[in-house]
Protein backbone atom coordinates (compact mmCIF):
# COMPACT_ATOMS: atom_id res chain seq x y z
CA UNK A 1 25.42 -22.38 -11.59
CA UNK A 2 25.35 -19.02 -13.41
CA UNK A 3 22.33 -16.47 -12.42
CA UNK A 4 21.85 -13.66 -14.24
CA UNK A 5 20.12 -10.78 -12.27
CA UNK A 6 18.82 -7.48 -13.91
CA UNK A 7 18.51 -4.23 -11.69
CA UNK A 8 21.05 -5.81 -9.85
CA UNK A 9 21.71 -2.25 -8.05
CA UNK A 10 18.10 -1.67 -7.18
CA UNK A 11 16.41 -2.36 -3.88
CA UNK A 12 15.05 -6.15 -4.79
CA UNK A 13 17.91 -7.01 -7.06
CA UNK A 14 20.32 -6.08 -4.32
CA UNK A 15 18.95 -8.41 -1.79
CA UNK A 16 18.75 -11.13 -4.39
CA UNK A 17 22.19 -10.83 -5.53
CA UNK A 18 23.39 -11.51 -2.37
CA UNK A 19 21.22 -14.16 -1.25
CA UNK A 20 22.09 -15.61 -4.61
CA UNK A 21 25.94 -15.68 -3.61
CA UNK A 22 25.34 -16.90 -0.33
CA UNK A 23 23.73 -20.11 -2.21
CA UNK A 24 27.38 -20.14 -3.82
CA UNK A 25 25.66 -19.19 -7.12
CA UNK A 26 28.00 -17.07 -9.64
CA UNK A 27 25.79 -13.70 -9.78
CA UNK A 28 26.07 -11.85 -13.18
CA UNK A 29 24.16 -8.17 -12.36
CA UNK A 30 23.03 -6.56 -15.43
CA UNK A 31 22.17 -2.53 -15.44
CA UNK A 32 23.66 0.22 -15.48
CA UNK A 33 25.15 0.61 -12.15
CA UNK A 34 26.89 -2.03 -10.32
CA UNK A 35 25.22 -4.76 -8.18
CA UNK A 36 26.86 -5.41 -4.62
CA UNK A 37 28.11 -8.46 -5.72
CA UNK A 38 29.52 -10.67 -8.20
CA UNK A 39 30.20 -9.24 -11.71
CA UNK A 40 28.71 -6.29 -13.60
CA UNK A 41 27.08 -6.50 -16.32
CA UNK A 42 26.28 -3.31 -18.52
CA UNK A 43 22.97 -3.45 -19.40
CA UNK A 44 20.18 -0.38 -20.39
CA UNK A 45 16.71 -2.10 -20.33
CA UNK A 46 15.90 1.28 -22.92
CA UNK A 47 18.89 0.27 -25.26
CA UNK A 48 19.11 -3.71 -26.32
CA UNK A 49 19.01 -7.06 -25.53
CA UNK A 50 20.76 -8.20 -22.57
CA UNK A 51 23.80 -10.94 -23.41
CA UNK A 52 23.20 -13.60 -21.29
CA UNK A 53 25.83 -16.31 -22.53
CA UNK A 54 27.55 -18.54 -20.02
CA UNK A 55 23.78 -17.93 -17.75
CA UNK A 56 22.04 -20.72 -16.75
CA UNK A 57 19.01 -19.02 -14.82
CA UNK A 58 17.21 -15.43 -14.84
CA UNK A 59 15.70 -13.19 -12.62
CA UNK A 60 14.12 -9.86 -14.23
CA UNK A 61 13.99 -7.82 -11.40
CA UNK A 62 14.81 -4.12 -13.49
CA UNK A 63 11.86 -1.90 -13.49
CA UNK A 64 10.58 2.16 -13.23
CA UNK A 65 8.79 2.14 -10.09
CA UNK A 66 7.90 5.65 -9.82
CA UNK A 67 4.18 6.55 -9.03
CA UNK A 68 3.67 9.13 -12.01
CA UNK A 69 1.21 11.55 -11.94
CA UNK A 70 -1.83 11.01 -14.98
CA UNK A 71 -0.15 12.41 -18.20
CA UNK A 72 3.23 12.87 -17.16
CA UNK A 73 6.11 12.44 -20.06
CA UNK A 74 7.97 10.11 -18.03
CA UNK A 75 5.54 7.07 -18.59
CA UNK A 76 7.25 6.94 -22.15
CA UNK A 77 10.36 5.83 -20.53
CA UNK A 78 8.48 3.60 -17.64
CA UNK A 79 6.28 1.59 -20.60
CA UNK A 80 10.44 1.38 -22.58
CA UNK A 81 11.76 -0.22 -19.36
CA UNK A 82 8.94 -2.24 -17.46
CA UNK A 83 7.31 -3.69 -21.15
CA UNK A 84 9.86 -3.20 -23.88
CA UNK A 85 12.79 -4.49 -21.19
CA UNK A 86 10.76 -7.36 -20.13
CA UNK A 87 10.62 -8.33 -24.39
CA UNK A 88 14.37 -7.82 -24.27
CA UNK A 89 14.96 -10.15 -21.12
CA UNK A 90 12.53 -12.88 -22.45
CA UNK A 91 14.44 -12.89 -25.80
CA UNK A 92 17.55 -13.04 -24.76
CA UNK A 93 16.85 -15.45 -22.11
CA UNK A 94 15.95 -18.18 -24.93
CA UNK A 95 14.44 -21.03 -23.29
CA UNK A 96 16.68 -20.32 -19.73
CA UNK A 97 14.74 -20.31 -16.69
CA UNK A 98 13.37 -16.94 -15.93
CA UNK A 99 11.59 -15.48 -12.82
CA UNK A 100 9.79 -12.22 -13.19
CA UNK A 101 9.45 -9.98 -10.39
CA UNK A 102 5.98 -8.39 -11.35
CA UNK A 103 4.03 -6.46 -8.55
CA UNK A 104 0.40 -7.23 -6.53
CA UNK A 105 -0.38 -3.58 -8.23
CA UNK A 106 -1.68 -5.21 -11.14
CA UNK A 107 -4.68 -6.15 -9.80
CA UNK A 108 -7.72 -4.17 -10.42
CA UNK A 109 -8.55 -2.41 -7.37
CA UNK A 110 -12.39 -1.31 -8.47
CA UNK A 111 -12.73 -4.98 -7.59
CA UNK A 112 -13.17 -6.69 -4.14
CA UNK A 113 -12.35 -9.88 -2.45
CA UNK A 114 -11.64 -11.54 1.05
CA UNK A 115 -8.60 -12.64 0.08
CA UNK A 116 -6.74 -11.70 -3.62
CA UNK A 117 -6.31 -15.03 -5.62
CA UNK A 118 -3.45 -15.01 -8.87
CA UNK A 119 -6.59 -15.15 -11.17
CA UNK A 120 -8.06 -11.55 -9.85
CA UNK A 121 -8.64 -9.72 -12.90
CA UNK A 122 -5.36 -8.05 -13.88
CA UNK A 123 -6.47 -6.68 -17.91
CA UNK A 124 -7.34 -3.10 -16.89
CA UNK A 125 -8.13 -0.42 -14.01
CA UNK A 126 -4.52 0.03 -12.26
CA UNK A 127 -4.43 3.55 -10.47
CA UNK A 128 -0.89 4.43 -12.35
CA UNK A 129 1.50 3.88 -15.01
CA UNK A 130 2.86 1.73 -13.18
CA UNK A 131 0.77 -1.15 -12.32
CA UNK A 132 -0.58 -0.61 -16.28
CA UNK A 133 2.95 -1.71 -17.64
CA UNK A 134 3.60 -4.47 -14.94
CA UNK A 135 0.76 -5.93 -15.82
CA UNK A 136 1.46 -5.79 -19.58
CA UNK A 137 4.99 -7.17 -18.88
CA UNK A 138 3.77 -9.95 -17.08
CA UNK A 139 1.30 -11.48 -20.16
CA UNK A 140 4.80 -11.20 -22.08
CA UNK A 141 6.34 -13.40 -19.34
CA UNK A 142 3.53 -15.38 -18.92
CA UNK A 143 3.30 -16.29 -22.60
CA UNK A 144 6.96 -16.73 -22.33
CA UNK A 145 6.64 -19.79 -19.81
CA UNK A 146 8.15 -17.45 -17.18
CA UNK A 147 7.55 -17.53 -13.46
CA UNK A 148 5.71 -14.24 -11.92
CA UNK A 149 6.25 -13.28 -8.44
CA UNK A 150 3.32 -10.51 -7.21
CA UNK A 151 4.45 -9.01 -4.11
CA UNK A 152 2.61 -5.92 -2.30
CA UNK A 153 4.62 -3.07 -0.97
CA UNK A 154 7.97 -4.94 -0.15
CA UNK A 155 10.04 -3.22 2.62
CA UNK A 156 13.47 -4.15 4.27
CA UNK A 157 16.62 -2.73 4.64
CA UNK A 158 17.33 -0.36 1.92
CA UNK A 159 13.66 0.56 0.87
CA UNK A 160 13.85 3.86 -1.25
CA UNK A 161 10.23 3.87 -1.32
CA UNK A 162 7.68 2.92 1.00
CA UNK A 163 8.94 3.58 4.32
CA UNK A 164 10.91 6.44 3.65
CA UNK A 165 7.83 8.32 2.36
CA UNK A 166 5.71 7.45 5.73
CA UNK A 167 8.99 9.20 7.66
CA UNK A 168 8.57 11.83 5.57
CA UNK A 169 5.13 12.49 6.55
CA UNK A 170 6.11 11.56 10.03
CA UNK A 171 8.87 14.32 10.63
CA UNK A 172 6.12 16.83 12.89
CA UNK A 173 4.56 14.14 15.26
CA UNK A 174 1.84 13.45 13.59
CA UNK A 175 1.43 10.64 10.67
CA UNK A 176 -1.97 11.17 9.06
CA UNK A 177 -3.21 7.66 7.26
CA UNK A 178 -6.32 7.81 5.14
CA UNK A 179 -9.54 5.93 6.52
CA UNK A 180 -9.58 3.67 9.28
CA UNK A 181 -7.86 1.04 10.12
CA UNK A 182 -7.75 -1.92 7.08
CA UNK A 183 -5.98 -5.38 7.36
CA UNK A 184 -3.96 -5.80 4.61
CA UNK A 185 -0.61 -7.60 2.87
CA UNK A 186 3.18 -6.91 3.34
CA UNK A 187 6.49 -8.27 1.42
CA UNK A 188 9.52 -8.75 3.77
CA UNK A 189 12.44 -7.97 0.82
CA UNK A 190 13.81 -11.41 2.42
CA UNK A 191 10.57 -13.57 1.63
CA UNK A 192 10.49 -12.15 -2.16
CA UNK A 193 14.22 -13.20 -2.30
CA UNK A 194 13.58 -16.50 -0.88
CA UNK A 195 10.49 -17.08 -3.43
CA UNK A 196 12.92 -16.00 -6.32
CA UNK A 197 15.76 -18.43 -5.36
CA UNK A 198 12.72 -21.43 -4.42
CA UNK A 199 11.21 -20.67 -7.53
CA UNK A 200 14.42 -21.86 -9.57
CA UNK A 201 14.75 -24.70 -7.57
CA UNK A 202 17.30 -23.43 -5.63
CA UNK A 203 16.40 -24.51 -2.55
CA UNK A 204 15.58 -28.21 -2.39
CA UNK A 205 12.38 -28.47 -4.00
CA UNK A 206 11.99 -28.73 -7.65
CA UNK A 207 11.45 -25.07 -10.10
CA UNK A 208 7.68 -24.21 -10.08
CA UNK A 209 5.71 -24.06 -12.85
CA UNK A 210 4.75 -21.14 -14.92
CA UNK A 211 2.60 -18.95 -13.87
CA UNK A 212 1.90 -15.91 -11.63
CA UNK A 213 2.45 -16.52 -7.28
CA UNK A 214 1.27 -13.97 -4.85
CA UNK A 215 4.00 -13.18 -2.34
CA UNK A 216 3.82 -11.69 1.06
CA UNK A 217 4.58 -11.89 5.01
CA UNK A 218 2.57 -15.00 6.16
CA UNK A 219 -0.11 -13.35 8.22
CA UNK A 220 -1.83 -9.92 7.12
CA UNK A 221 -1.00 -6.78 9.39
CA UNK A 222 -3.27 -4.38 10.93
CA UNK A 223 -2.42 -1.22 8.84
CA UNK A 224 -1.92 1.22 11.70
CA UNK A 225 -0.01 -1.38 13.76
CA UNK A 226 2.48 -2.18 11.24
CA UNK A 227 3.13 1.71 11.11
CA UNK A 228 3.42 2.14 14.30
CA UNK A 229 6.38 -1.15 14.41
CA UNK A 230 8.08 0.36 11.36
CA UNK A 231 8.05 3.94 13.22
CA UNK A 232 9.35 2.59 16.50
CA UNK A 233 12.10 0.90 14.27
CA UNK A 234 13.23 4.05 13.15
CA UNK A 235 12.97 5.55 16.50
CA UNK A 236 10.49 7.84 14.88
CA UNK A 237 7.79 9.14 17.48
CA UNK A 238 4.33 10.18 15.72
CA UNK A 239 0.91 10.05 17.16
CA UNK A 240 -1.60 8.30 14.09
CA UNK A 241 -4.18 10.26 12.69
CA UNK A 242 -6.76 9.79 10.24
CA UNK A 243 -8.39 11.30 7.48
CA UNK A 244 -11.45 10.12 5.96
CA UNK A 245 -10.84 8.56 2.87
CA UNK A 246 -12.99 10.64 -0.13
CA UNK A 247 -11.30 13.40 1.53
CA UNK A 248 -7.49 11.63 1.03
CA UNK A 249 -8.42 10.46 -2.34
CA UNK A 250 -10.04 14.25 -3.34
CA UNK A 251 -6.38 15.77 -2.46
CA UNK A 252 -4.77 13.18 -4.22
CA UNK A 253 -6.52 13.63 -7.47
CA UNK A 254 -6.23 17.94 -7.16
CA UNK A 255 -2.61 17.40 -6.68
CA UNK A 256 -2.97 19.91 -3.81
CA UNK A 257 -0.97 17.79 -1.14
CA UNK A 258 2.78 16.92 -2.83
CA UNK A 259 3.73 13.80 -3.42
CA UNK A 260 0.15 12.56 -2.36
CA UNK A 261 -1.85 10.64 -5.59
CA UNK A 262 -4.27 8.04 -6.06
CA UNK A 263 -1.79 5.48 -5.87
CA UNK A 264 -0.29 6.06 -2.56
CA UNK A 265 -3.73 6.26 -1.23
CA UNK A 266 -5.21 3.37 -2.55
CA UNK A 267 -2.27 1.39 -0.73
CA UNK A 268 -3.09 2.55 2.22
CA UNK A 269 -6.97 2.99 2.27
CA UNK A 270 -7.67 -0.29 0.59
CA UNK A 271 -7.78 -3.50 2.82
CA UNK A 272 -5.77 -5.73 0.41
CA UNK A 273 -5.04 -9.34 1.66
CA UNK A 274 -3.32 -11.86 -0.77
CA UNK A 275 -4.14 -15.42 -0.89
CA UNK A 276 -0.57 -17.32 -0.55
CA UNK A 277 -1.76 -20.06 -1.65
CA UNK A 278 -0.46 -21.53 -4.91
CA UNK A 279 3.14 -20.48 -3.90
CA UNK A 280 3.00 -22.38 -0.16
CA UNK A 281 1.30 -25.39 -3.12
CA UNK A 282 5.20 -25.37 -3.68
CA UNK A 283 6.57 -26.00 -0.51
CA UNK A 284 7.12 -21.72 -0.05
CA UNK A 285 6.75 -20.42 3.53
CA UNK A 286 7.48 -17.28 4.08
CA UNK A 287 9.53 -16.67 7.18
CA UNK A 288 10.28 -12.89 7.61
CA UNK A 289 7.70 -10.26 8.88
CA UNK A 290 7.42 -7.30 11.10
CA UNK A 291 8.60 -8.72 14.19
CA UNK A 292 12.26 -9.17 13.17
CA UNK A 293 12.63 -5.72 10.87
CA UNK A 294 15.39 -3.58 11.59
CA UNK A 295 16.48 -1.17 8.77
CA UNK A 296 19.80 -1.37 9.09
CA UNK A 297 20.02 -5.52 9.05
């Protein structure tokens, strides 16, 4: 079995490429840079259709994940990767298998719930570029017959985003988190790369059906003591503080505090738990979490 695998050289892609060889699969990587295994694949998600000839299966995993600030030029090129990419991928997949990996920031956060079901509204209200275009590239893959993985915040070895931005703020001994304490949901890298590979049917069970799956870490974490585990695996040592939350979300919107915007608030503020539901429906369990995470694994 051929799998073709797009952002192959990215954080997700990476981990699936390999997981994907250890299956014995044939891994095809398709960007611009090199995966870490198997064979490249030149490929701009800005430029054309991907050729995916002698590929039996698909995962999309090539996306612009950068939080953008309101108005910034670059969403030009994050709309040409995340939606116009996706069109490319879905056409040139014709009729293969694909699995989509979309995002849990899709969801509209002005909207509350226990625990986030797939059919939480998705059509409008996402704090950045970002979540806007995932969720337009996932109706494309939806209507395509794709699968659509939703993660929230996935971390592992390798993570060029979450973690190393809560070092960052770490580096004086103090880590100040907006509003209390929240329970909320988590992606071990390893559980989204399991989902991609069950999702295909890779993995003893048959391919799931169309249709968008909430992935994350089996139980929710208390926010400030899944910082604290992720700081002590670092060897990082910073007391937690917190700020009240209008306060965190004022200096995100005056752009006063760098790198701080709605966004990165809003995943931290915002109890978010995700109902696993319809993906453990297909025989998924997620078996990676906090417990085990070592960055350099």
């Amino acid at each position: 079995m051929r799998i073709a695998v797009t952002g192959a050289a990215g954080f997700c892609g990476a981990h699936l490429a390999r997981a994907a060889a250890e299956h014995g699969l044939d891994v095809r990587c398709y960007g611009r840079r090199p995966g870490p295994v198997g064979q490249h694949v030149p490929w701009d998600a800005t430029a054309g259709d991907p050729d995916f000839t002698g590929a039996d299966l698909v995962v999309h995993c090539a996306a612009a994940v950068a939080d953008l600030p309101p108005g910034s030029p670059a969403e030009a090129h994050q709309h040409a990767v995340n939606v116009t990419g996706t069109e490319r991928v879905l056409r040139a997949a014709a009729g293969r298998p694909v699995v989509q990996v979309s995002s849990a920031s899709v969801y509209d956060p002005r909207l509350t719930a226990p625990a986030v079901t797939e059919d939480h509204p998705t059509a409008a209200g996402q704090l950045n570029a970002y979540g806007r275009t995932k969720a337009a590239a996932e109706q494309r893959a939806l209507a395509a017959g794709a699968v659509v993985l939703r993660p929230r915040a996935v971390y592992g070895p390798g993570d060029p985003h979450l973690v190393p931005q809560l070092l960052a703020r770490a580096r004086h001994g103090l880590l100040l988190l907006p509003g209390g304490d929240v329970r909320l949901s988590l992606t071990a890298v390893a559980n989204l790369t399991d989902a991609c590979l069950a999702a295909l049917g890779l993995t003893g069970a048959p391919p799931w059906p169309s249709g968008a799956y909430n992935i994350a870490d089996a139980t929710p974490y208390r926010r400030d003591e899944a910082v604290r585990r992720v700081l002590a695996a670092h060897r990082v040592r910073a007391r937690i503080g917190h700020v009240p939350a209008p306060l965190a979300r004022l200096a995100a919107r005056t752009g006063r505090v760098p790198g701080l915007t709605p966004y990165a608030v809003d995943l931290l503020a915002r109890g978010v738990v995700l109902d696993l539901a319809r993906a453990r429906a297909q025989g998924w369990r997620p078996r990676h979490d906090l417990t085990t995470y070592r960055p350099d694994a």
